[in-house]
Protein backbone atom coordinates (compact mmCIF):
# COMPACT_ATOMS: atom_id res chain seq x y z
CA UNK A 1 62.46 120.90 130.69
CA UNK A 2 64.70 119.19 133.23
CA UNK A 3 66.11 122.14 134.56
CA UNK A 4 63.08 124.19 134.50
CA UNK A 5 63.37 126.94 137.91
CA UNK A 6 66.88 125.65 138.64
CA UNK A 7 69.87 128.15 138.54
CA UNK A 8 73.06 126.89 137.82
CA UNK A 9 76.77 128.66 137.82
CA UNK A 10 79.20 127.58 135.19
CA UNK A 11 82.47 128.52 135.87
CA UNK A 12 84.40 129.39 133.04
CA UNK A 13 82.76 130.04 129.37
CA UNK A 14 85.79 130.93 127.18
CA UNK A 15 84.36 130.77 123.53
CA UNK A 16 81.39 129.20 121.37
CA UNK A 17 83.59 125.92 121.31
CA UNK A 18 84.64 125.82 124.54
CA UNK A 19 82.58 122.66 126.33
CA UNK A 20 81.56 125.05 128.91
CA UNK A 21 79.46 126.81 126.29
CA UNK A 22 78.02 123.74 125.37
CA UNK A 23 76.85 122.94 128.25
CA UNK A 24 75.45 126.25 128.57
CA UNK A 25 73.46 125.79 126.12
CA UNK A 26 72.28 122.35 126.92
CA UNK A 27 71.44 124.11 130.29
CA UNK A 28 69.24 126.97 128.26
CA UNK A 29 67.45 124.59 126.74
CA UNK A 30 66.15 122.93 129.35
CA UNK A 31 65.14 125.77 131.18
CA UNK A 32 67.99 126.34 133.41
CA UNK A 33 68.30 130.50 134.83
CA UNK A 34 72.08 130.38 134.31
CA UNK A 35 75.24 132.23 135.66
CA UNK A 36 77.92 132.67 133.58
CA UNK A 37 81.25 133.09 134.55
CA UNK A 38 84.53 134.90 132.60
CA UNK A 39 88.10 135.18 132.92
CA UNK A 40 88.83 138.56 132.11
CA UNK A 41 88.11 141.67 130.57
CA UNK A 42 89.84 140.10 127.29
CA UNK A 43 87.37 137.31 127.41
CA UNK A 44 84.51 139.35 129.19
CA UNK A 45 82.85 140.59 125.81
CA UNK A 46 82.48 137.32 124.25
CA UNK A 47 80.72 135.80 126.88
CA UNK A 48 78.28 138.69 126.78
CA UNK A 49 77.85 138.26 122.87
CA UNK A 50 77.39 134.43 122.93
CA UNK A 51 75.23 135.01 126.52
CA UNK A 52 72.32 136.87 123.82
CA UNK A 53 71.99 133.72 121.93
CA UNK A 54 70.45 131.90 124.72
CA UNK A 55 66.61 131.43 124.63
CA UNK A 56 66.58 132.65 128.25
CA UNK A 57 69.09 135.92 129.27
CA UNK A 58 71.43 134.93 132.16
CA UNK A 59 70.86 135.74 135.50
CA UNK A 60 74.05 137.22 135.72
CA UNK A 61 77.64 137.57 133.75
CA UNK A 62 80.76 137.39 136.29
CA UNK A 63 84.01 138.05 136.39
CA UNK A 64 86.02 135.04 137.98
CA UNK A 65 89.74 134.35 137.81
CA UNK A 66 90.39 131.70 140.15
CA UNK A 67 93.88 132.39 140.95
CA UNK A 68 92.46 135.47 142.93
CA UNK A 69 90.54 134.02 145.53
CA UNK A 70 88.87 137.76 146.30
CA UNK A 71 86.95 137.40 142.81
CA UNK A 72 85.65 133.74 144.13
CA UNK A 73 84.33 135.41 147.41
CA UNK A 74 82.78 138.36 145.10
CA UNK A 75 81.38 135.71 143.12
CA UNK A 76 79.43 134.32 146.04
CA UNK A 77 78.33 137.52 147.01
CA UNK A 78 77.08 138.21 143.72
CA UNK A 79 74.80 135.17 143.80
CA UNK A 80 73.39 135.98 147.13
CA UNK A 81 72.89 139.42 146.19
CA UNK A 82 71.00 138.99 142.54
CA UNK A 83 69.32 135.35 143.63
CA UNK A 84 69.98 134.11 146.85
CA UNK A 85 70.68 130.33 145.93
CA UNK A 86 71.66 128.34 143.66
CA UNK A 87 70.87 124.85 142.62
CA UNK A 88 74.03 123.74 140.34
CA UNK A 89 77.81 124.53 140.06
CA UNK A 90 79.61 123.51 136.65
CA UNK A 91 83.35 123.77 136.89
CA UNK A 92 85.00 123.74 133.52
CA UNK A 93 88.45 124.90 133.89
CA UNK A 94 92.14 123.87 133.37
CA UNK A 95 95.49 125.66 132.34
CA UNK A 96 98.83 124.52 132.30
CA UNK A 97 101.45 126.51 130.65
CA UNK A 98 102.16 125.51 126.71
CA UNK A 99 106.09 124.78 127.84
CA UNK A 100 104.42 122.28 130.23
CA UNK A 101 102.70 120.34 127.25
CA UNK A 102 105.42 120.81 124.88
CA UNK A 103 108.04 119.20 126.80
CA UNK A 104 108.35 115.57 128.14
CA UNK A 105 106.80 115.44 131.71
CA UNK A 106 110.02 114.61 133.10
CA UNK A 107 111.27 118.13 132.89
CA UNK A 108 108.16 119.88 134.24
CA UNK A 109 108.90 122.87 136.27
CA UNK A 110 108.01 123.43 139.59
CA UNK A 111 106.18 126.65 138.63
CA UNK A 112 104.37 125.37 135.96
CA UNK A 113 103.17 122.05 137.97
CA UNK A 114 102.19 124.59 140.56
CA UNK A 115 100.17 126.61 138.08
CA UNK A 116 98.22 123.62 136.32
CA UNK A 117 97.33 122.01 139.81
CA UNK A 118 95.56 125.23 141.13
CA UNK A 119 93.81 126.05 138.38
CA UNK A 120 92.71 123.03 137.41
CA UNK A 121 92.28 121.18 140.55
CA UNK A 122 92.29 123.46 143.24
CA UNK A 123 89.96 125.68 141.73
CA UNK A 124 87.02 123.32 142.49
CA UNK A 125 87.72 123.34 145.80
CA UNK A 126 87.17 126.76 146.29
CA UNK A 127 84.49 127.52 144.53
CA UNK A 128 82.97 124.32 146.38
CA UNK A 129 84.04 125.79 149.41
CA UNK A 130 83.40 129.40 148.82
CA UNK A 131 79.75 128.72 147.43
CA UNK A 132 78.45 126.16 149.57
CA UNK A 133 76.74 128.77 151.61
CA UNK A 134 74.26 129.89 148.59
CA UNK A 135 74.25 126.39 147.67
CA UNK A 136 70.26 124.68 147.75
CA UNK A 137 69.40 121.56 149.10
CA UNK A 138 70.38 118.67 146.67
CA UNK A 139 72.45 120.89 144.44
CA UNK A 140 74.94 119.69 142.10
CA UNK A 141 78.36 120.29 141.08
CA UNK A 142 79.87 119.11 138.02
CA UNK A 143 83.27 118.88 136.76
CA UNK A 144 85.33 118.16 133.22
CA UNK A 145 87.99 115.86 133.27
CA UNK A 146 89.70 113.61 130.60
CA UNK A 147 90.99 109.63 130.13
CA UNK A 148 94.75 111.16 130.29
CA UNK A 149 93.86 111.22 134.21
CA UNK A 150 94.12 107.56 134.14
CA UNK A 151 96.34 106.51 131.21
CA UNK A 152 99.19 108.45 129.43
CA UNK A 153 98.36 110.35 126.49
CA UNK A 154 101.38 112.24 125.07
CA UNK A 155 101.38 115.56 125.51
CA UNK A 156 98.71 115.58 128.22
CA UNK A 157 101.90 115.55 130.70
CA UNK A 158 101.05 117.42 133.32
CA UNK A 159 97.50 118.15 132.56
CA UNK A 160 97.09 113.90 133.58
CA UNK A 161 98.53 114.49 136.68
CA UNK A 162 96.25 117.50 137.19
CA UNK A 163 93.37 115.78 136.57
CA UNK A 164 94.11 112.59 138.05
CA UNK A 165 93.92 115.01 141.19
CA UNK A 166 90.78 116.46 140.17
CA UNK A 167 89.05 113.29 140.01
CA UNK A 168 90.22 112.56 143.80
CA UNK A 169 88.76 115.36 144.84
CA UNK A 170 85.77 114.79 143.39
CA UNK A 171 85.01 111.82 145.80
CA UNK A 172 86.53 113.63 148.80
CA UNK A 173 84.04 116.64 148.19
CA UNK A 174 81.54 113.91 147.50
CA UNK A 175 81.71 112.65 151.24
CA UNK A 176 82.25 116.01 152.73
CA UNK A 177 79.46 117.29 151.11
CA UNK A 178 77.10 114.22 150.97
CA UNK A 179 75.73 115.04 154.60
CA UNK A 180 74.23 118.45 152.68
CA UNK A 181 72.85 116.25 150.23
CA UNK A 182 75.29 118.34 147.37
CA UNK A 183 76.15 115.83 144.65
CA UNK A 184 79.66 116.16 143.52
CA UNK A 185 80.23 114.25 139.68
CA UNK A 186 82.80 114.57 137.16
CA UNK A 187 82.36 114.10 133.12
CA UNK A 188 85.13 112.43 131.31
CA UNK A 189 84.97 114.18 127.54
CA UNK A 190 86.46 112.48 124.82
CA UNK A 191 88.97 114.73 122.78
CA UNK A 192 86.88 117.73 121.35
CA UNK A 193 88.29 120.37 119.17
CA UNK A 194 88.25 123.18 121.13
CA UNK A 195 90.71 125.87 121.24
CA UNK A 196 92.37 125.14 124.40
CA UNK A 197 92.15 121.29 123.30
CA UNK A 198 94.46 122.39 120.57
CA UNK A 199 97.23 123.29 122.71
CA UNK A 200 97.98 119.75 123.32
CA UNK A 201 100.79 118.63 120.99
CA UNK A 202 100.05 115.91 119.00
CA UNK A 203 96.18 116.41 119.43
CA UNK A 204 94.59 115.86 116.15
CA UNK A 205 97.02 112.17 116.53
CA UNK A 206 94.91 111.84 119.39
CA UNK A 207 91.71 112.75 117.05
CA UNK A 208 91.99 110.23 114.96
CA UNK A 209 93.14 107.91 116.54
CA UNK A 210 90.21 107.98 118.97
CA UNK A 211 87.58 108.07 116.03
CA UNK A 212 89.24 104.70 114.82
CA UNK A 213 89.47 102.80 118.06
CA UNK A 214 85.83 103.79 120.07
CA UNK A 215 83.58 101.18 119.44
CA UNK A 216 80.88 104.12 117.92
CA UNK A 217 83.94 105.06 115.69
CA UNK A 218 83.62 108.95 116.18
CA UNK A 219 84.45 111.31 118.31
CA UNK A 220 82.43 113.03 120.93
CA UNK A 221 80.35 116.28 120.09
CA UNK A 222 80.27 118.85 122.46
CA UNK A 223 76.45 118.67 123.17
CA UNK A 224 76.71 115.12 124.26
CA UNK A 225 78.75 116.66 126.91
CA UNK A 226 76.64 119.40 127.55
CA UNK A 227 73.43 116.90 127.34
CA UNK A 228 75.30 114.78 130.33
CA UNK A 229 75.73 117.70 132.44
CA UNK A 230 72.23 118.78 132.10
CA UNK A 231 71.68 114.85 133.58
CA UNK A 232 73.86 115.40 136.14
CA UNK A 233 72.08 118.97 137.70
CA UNK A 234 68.67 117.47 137.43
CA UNK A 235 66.69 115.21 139.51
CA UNK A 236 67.22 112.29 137.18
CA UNK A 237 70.35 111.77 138.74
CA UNK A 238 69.66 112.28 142.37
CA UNK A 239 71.38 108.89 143.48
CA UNK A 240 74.67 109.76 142.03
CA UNK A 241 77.19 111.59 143.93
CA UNK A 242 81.73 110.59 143.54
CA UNK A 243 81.42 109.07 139.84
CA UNK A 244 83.09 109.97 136.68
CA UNK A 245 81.10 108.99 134.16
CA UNK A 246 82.61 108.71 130.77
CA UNK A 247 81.12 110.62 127.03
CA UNK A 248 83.71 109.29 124.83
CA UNK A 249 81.90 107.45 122.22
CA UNK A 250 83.21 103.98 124.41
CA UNK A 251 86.97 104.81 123.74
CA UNK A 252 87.73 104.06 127.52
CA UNK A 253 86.40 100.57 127.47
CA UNK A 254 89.39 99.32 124.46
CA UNK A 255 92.47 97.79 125.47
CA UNK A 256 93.55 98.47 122.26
């Protein structure tokens, strides 16, 4: 129980195969008191179905759409309200616009690179920001990111630049946070079949050929990711603050 009496926020479960459920899960079972964040009303009933299959009931259910920075104050109000602190922030969210990953990266628009930078990137930042006054000492925050951050993957587009940023920002939050003793991490997934995965053209190409080149010659499951994060908001990993540390099955280690 690694996470026994530690509450942790994880910001944004979409579906059961969205990684943010996974690491829900993960969480649940060992022992976290979680906080579940939504979208939306469309998404809002979902999360509250799949939140009932957890061994323990969540603390809370919010609403948080990060483009509207008066839900991420309400969200830290909500926290201090229902439990005062918590110990661990996951941040599992990304968007770009399907135009932006249909078309070469070349002719991104401005709107659209605007759009997949705030929500992707940005967002961390203020929920960083906005909760680090109900953050505990040596809490954690956890991000997703992706090898298309580092090399081209076709069809990633802008979504690589976006998280090329996020990863930055992870060791900038690292140092201003470090003097709080808040860890700040990042998980790089392998490709996992999840529905927002799916709007990456060309993504079961990247699938397969993954699962051929990664020395364990499979792809990643989702509660290998989740299993990580629950490393990442425990004690185990109280040394480790800036990294991005990679569950790919070893793809990111090939030249070719």
């Amino acid at each position: 129980m690694l996470l026994q009496d530690k509450r942790i926020a994880i910001f944004n479960v979409a579906n059961k195969r969205s990684i943010a459920w996974s690491i829900a899960k993960s969480m649940d079972d060992q022992g976290a008191q979680l906080i579940l964040g939504y979208q939306n009303e469309r998404t809002k009933g979902a999360v509250e179905d799949l939140a009932k299959e957890l061994a323990h009931a969540p603390i809370a259910v919010l609403p948080c759409d990060v483009s509207l920075p008066d839900q991420i104050e309400q969200v830290q109000e909500s926290i201090r309200e229902k439990v005062g602190t918590i110990h661990g922030l996951v941040h599992s969210l990304a968007f770009a616009p399907r135009e932006s990953l249909q078309n070469a990266y070349l002719f991104t628009e401005r709107e659209h690179f605007l759009t997949a930078l705030e929500i992707s990137t940005y967002s961390l930042v203020a929920l960083a920001r906005a909760l680090t006054p109900v953050l505990s000492d040596k809490a954690s925050i956890t991000t997703l990111t992706y090898y298309g951050a580092e090399k081209v993957m076709p069809g990633y587009n802008v979504m690589g630049v976006a998280k090329a940023a996020l990863e930055a920002s992870v060791r900038y939050l690292a140092h201003d946070l470090g003097p709080a003793g808040v860890r700040v991490n990042a998980i790089s997934a392998g490709p996992i079949n999840t529905v927002a995965a799916r709007g990456v053209s060309g993504f079961l190409d990247i699938l397969e050929v993954h699962e051929q080149r990664a020395p364990l010659k499979r792809t990643v499951e989702g509660r290998e990711v989740g299993d990580t994060a629950v490393f990442l908001a425990s004690d185990l990993s109280s040394g480790i603050t800036g990294e991005v540390l990679y569950v790919d099955t070893g793809y990111n280690i090939m030249g070719f």
